[in-house]
Protein backbone atom coordinates (compact mmCIF):
# COMPACT_ATOMS: atom_id res chain seq x y z
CA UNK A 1 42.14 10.02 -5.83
CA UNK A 2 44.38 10.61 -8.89
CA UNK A 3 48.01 10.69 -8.23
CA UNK A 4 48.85 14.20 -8.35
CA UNK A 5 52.07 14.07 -10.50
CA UNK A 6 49.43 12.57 -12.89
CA UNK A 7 47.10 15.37 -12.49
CA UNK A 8 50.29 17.75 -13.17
CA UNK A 9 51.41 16.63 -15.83
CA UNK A 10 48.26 15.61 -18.11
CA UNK A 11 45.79 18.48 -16.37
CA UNK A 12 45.25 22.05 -17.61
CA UNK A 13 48.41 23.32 -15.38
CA UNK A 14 50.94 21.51 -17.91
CA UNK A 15 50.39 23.82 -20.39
CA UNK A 16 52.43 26.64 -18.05
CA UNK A 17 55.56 23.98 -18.15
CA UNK A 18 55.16 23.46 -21.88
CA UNK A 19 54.98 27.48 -22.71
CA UNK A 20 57.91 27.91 -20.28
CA UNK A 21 59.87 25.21 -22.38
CA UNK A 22 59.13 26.99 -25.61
CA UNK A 23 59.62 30.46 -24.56
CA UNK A 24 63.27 30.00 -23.76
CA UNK A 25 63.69 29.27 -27.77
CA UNK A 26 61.81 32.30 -28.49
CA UNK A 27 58.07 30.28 -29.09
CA UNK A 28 54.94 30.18 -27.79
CA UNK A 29 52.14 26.99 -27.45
CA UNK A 30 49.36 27.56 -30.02
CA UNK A 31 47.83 23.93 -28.88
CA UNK A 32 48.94 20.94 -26.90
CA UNK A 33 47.61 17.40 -26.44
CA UNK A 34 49.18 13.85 -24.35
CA UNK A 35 50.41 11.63 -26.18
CA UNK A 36 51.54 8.82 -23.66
CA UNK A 37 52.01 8.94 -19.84
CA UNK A 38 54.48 6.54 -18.05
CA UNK A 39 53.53 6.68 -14.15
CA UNK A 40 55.82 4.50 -11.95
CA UNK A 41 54.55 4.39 -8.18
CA UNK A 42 57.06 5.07 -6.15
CA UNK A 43 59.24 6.27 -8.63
CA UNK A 44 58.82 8.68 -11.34
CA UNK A 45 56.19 10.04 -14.24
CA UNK A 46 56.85 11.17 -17.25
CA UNK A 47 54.63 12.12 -20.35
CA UNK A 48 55.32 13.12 -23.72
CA UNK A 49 53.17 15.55 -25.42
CA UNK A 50 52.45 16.95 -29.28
CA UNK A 51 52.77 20.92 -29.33
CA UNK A 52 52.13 23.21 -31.90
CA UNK A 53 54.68 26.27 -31.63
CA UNK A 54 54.57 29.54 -33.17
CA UNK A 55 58.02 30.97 -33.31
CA UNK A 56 58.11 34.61 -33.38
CA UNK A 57 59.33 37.03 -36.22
CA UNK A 58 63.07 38.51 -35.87
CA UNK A 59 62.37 42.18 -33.87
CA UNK A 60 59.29 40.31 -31.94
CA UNK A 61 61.21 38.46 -29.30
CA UNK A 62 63.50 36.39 -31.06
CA UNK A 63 62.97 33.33 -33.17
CA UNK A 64 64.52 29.62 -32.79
CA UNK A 65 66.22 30.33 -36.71
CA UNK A 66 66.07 34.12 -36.97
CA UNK A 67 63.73 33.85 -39.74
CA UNK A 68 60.25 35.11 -39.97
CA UNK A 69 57.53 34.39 -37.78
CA UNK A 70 56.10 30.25 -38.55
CA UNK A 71 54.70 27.35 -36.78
CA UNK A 72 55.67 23.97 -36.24
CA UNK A 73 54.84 20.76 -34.22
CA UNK A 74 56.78 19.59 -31.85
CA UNK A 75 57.03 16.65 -29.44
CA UNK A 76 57.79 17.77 -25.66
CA UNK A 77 58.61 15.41 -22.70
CA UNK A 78 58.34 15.94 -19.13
CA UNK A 79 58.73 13.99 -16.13
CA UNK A 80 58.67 14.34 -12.25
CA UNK A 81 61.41 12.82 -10.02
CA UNK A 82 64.08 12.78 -12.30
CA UNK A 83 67.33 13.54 -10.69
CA UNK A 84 71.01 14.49 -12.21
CA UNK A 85 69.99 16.60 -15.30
CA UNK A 86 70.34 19.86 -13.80
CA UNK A 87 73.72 20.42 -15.97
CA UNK A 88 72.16 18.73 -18.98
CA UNK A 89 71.75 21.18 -22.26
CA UNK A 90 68.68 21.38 -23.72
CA UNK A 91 66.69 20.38 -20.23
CA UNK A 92 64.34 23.34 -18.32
CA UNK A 93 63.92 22.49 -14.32
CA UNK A 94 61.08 24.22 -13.38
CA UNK A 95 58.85 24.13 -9.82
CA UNK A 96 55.38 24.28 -8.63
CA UNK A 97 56.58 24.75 -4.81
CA UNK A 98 55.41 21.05 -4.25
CA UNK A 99 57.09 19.21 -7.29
CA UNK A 100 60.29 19.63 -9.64
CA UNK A 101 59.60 18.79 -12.93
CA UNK A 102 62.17 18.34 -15.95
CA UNK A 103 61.27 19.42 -19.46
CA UNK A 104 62.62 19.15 -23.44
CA UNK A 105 61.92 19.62 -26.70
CA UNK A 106 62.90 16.23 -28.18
CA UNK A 107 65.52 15.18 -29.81
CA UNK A 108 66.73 16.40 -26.23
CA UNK A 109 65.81 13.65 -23.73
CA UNK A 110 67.95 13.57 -20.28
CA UNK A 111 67.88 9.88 -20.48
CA UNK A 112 68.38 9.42 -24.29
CA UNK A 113 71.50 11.20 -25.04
CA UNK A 114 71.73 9.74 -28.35
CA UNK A 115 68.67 10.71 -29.31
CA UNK A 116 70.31 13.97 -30.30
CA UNK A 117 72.81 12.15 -32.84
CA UNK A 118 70.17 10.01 -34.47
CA UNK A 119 67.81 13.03 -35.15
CA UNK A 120 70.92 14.78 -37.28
CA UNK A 121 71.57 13.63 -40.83
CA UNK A 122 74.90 14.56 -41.04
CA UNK A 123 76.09 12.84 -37.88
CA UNK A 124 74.37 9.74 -39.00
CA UNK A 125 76.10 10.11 -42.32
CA UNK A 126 78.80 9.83 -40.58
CA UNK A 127 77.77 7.10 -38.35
CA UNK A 128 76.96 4.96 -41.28
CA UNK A 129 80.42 5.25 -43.10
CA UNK A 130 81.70 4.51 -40.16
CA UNK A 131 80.20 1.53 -39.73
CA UNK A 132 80.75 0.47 -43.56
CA UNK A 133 78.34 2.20 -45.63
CA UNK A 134 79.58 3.74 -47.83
CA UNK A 135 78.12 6.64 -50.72
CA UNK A 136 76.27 8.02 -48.01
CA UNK A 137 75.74 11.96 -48.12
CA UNK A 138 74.13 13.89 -45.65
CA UNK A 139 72.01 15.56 -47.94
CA UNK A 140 70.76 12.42 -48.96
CA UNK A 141 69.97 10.95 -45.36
CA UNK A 142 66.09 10.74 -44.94
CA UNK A 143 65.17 10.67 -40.89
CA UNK A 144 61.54 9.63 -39.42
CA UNK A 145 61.28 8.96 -35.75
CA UNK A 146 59.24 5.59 -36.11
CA UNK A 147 58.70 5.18 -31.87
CA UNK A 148 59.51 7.70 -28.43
CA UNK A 149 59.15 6.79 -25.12
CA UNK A 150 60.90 9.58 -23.21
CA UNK A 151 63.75 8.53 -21.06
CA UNK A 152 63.43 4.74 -22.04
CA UNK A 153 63.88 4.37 -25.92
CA UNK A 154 63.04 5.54 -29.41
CA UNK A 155 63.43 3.97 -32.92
CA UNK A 156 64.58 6.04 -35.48
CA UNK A 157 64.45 5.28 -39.85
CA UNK A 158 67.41 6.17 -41.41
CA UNK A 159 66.93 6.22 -45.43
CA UNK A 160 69.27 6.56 -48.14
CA UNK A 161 68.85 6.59 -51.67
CA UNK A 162 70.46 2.21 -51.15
CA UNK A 163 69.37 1.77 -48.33
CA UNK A 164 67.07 1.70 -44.86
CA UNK A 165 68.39 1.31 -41.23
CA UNK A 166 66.67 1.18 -38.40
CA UNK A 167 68.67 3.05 -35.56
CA UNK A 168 67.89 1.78 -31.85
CA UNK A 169 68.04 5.04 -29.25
CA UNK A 170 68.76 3.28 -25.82
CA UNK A 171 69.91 4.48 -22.34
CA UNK A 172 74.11 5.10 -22.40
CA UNK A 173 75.51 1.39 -21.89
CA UNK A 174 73.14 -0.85 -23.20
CA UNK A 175 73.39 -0.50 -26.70
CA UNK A 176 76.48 -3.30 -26.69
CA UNK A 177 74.64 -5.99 -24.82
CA UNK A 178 72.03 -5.44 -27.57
CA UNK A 179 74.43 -5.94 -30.41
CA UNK A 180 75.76 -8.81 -28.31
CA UNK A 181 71.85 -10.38 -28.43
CA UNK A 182 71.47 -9.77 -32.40
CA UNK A 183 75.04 -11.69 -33.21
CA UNK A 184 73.92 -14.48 -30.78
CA UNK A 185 70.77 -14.65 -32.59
CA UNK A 186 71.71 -14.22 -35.97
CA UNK A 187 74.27 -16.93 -36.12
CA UNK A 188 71.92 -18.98 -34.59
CA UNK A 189 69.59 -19.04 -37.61
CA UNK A 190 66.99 -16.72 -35.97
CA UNK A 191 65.18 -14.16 -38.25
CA UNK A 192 66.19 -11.27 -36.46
CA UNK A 193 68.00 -7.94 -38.39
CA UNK A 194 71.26 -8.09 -38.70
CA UNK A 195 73.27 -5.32 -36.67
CA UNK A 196 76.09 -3.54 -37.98
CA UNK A 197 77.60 -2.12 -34.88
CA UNK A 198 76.91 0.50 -31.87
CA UNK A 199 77.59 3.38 -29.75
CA UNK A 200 78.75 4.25 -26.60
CA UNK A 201 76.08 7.05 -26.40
CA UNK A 202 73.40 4.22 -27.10
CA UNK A 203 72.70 3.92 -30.65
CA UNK A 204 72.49 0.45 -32.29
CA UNK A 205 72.19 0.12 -35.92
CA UNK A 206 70.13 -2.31 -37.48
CA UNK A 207 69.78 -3.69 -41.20
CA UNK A 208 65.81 -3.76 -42.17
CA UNK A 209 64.18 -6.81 -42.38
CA UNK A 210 62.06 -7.40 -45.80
CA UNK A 211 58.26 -8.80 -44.45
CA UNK A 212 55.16 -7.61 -43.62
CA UNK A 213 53.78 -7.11 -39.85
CA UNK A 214 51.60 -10.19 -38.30
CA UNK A 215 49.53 -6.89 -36.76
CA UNK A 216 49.06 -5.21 -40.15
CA UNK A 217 48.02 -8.85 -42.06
CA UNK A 218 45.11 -9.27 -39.18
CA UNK A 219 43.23 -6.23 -40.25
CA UNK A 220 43.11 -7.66 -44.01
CA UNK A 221 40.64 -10.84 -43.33
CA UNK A 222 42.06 -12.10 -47.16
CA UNK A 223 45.82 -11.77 -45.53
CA UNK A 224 47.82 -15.60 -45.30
CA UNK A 225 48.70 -15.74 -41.44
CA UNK A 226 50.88 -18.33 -39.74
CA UNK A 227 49.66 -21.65 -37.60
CA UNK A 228 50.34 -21.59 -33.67
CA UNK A 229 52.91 -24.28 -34.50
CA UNK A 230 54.83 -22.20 -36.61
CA UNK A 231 55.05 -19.76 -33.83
CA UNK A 232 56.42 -22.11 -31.46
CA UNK A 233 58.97 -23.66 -33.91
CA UNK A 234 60.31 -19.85 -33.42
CA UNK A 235 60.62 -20.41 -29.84
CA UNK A 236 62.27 -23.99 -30.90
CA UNK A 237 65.15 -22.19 -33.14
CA UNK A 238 66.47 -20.19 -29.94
CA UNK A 239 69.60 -20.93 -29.01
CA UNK A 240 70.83 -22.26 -25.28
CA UNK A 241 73.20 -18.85 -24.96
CA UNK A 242 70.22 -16.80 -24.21
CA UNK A 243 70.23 -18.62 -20.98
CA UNK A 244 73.22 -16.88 -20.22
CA UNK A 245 71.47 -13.38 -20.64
CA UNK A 246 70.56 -11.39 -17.72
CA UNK A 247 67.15 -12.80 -16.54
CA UNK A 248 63.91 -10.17 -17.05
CA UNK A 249 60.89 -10.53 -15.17
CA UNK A 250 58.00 -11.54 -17.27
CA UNK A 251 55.37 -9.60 -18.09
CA UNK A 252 52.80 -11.98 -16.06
CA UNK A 253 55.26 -11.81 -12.80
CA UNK A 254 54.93 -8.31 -12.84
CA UNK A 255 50.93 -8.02 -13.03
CA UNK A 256 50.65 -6.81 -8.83
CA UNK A 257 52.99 -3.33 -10.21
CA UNK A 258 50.80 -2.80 -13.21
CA UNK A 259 47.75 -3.24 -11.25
CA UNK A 260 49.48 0.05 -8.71
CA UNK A 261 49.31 1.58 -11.92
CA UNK A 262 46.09 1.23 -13.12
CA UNK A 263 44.82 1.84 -9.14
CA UNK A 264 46.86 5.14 -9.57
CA UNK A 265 45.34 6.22 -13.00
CA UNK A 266 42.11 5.03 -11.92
CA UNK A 267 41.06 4.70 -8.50
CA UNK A 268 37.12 3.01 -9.06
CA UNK A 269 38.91 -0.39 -10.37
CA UNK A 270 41.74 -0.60 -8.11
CA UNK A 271 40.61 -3.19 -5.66
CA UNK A 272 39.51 -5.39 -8.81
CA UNK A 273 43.03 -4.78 -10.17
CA UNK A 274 44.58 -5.52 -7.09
CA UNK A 275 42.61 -9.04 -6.39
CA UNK A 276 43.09 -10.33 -9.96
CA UNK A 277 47.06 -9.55 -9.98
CA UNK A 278 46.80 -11.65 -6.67
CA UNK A 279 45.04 -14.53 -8.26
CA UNK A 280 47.66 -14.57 -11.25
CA UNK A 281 50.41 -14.41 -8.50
CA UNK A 282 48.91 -17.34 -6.86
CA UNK A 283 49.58 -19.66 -10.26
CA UNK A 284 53.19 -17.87 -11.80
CA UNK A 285 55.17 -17.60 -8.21
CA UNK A 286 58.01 -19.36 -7.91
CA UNK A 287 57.88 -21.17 -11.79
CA UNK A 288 61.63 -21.85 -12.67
CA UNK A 289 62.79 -19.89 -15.58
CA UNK A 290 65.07 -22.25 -17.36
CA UNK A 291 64.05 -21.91 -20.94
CA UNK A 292 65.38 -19.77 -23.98
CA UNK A 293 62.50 -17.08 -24.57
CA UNK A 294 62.19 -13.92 -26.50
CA UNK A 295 60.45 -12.15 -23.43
CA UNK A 296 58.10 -9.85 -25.13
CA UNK A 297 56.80 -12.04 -28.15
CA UNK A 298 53.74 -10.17 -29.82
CA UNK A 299 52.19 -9.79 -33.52
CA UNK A 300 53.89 -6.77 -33.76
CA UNK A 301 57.57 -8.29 -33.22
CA UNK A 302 56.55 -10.35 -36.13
CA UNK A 303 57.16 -10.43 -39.72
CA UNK A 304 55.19 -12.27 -42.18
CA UNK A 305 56.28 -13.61 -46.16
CA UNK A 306 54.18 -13.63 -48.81
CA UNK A 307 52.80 -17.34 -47.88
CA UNK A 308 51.96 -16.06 -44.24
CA UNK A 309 54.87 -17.74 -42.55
CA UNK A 310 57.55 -16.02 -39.83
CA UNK A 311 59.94 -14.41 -41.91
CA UNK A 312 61.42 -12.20 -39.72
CA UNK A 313 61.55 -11.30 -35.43
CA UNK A 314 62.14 -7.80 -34.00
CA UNK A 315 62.84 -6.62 -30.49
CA UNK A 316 65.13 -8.88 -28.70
CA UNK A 317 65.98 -6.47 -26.03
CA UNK A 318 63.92 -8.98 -23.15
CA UNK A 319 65.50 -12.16 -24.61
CA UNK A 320 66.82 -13.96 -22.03
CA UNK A 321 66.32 -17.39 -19.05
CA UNK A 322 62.34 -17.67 -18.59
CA UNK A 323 58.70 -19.43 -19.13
CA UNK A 324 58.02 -20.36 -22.84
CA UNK A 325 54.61 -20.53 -21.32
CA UNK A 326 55.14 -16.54 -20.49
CA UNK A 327 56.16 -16.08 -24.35
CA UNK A 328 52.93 -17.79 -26.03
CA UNK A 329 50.97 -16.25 -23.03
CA UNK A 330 52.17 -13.30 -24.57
CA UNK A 331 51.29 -13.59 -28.25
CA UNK A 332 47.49 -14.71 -27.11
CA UNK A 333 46.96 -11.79 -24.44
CA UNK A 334 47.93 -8.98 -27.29
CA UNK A 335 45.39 -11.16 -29.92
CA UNK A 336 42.58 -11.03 -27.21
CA UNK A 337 43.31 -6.90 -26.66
CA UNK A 338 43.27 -6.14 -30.22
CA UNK A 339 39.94 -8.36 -30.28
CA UNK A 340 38.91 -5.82 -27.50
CA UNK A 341 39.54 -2.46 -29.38
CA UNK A 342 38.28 -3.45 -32.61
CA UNK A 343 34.62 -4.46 -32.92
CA UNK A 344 34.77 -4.88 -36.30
CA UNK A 345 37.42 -7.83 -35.92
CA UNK A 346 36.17 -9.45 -32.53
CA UNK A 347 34.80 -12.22 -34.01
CA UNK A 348 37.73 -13.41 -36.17
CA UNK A 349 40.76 -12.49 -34.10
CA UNK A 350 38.82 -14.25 -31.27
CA UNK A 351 38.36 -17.01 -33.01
CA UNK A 352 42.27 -16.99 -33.85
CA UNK A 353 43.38 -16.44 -30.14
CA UNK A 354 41.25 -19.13 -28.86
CA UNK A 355 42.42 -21.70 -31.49
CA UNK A 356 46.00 -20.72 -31.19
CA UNK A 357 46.08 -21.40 -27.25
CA UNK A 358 43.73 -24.98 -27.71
CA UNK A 359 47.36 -25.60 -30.09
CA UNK A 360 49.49 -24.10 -27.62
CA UNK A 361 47.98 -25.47 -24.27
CA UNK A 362 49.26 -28.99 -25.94
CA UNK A 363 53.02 -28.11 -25.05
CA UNK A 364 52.62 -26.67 -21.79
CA UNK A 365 50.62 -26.58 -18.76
CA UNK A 366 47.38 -24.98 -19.55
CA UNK A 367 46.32 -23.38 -16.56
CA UNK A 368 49.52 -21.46 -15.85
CA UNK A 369 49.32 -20.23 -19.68
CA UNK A 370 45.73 -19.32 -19.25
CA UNK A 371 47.16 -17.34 -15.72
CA UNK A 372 49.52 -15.56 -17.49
CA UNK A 373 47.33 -14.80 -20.31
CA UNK A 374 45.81 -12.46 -17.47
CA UNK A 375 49.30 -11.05 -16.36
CA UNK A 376 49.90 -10.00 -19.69
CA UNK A 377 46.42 -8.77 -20.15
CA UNK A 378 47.17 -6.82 -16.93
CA UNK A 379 49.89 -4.94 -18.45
CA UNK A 380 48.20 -4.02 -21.63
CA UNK A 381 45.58 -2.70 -19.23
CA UNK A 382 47.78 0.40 -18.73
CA UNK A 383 48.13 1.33 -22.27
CA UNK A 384 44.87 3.42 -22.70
CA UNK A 385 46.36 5.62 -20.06
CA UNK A 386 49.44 5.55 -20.87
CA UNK A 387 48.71 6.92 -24.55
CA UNK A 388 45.82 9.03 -23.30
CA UNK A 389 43.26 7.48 -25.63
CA UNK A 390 39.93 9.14 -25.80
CA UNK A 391 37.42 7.30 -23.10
CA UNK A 392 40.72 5.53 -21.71
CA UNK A 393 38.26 4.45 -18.61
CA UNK A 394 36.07 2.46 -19.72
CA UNK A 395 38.91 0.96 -22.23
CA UNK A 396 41.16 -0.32 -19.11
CA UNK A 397 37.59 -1.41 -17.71
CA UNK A 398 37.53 -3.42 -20.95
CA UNK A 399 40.68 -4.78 -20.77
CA UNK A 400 39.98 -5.36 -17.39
CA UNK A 401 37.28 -7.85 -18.14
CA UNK A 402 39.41 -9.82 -19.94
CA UNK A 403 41.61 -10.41 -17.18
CA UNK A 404 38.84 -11.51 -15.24
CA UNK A 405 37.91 -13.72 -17.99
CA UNK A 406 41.49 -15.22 -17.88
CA UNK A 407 41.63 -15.38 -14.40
CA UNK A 408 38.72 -17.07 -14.33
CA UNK A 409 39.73 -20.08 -17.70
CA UNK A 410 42.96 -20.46 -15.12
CA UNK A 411 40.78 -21.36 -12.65
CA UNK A 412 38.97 -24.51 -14.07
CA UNK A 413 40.42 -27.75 -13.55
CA UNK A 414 42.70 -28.93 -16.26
CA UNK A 415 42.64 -33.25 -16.82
């Protein structure tokens, strides 16, 4: 059976907690849809979700601006088993007699206080000049929210008519050790974007990096791309001190939780979930992690030149002690997804995953890459749930074959 905080919060009955949320501002929900759901056995769920609001006319109930009746879209969180934001501005509490659910209309978020700043031109105007930029107006302050995930994060584009920032929204007290990461990095000689300072309500400010994504340059078959080895001469360039980070569990360690997850969201494949996170348990457990490793090294962290080569490496948040196995594991597993979801590429970015790990397999032992190949596999396995993508079942069924597949390559006997 469905977990019911799932079936709350993504069934017909969330549409009550969403019109509640709007109501209070003097709206109503014309439509709703999910956008992503984060379900944490256990622990919590939360969801985001894409509203269209009509706001009433002044002398019809009160509008959010006073102004004449309008519509807008709006993007709405909620999550169950969230404690400590009962004082918290901007954040409904609301009951069903069995659960106590939390809403807000974002840029409120009751774990992203900053969120609030970022979203406001004139305090990031202000930000900026702080920080050294200088000829920055308000009115001139362009803001797109480039990535939400409610309570955890967001990425926010700051534009001016000189220049583009990209403003990291993190959970109060982490935005220093961040900064701390970028410096280390930086000095080192490692592409990453420069950051010009932070908050103590969680913003980090970051200088855009010129390039073009690795993930955007695989849907162009004409696009340059770079070799494996260039890859791992990254992984080469990091420097000792992020073995003196905090240590992050890999992606692969963690593939018995994500499997929970996917049992939760969908009970017909949670036994085969549950047997394959054993097998990749069975190879990582217990691998010292005693090598400098970006932690969550994808296409998408990557930025390509004109000639196809690394130019440029975002999202060193996991950097830290661990498995350069776990790293090119990672890279591979998000090739072999994207091979997944797009028949019109199999073929090619196959063919590119397969020849990038016969090139990486020469550095490192291939059968615990090929394991944790899986474990990261596993954990992409929760993302057509998690952004509610039309036929999501059969996708994580998909995804769940190529575990299996994985699982089974880790298997064979390596000379």
């Amino acid at each position: 059976m469905t977990h019911p905080d799932l079936v709350l919060l993504t069934g017909p009955d969330a549409a009550e907690l969403l019109n509640a949320a709007v109501a209070t501002a003097g709206g109503e929900v014309v439509h709703w849809s999910v956008k992503q759901v984060d379900h944490r056995p256990d622990s919590s769920t939360t969801a985001s979700y894409s509203v269209k609001v009509r706001w009433h006319a002044a002398g019809d109930g009160g509008s959010a601006d006073g102004q004449t009746a309008h519509e807008t879209q709006e993007t709405l969180g909620a999550s169950i088993g969230l404690a400590g934001v009962t004082d918290q501005p901007g954040i409904l509490q609301l009951s069903n007699g069995t659960s106590r659910v939390a809403v807000w209309r974002v840029p409120q978020d009751p774990g992203l206080p900053g969120l609030a700043i970022a979203a406001d031109p004139g305090q990031m105007a202000t930000l900026l000049a702080m920080l050294g930029v200088t000829g920055t107006k308000a009115a001139d302050v362009r803001i797109r929210m480039r990535a939400y995930r409610p309570r955890r994060r967001a990425v926010v584009e700051v534009r001016s008519p000189t220049a583009a920032f990209f403003v990291k929204v993190l959970r109060p007290g982490r935005a220093e050790d961040l900064h701390r990461r970028h410096v280390l990095l930086h000095d080192a000689g490692v592409p990453v974007p420069r950051s010009l300072g932070w908050t103590e309500a969680g913003l980090l400010v970051l200088e855009r990096l010129e390039g073009t994504s690795m993930r955007a340059a695989l849907w162009r078959p004409d696009a340059p791309l770079p070799a494996a080895i260039d890859v791992v001469g990254l992984l080469d360039r990091l420097p000792a001190g992020v073995l003196d980070l905090p240590r992050r569990a890999a992606w692969s360690e963690n593939a018995e939780y994500y499997a929970r997850v996917i049992g939760a969201a969908l009970p017909a494949e949670a036994d085969r979930a549950r047997q394959l996170a054993a097998e990749v348990a069975q190879v990582v457990a217990g691998a010292p992690a005693d090598e400098p490793t970006h932690g969550d090294l994808y296409e998408g962290q990557l930025l390509l030149g004109r000639s196809g080569r690394v130019s440029g490496v975002l999202d060193v948040d996991t950097a830290g002690p661990g498995r350069r196995t776990d790293d090119l594991a990672c890279v591979i597993a998000h090739l072999e997804v994207l091979a997944v979801m797009s028949e019109a590429h199999r073929a090619r970015l196959r063919a590119l995953s397969r020849s990038w790990a016969d090139v990486m397999e020469r550095g490192v032992d291939p059968r615990e890459l090929r394991a944790r190949v899986a474990g990261v596999a596993m954990s992409l396995a929760t993302g057509p749930h998690r952004v509610q993508e039309a036929g999501w079942e059969s996708a994580t069924s998909s995804r769940l074959d190529l575990v299996e597949q994985w699982v089974g390559r880790s298997a064979v006997r390596v000379r």
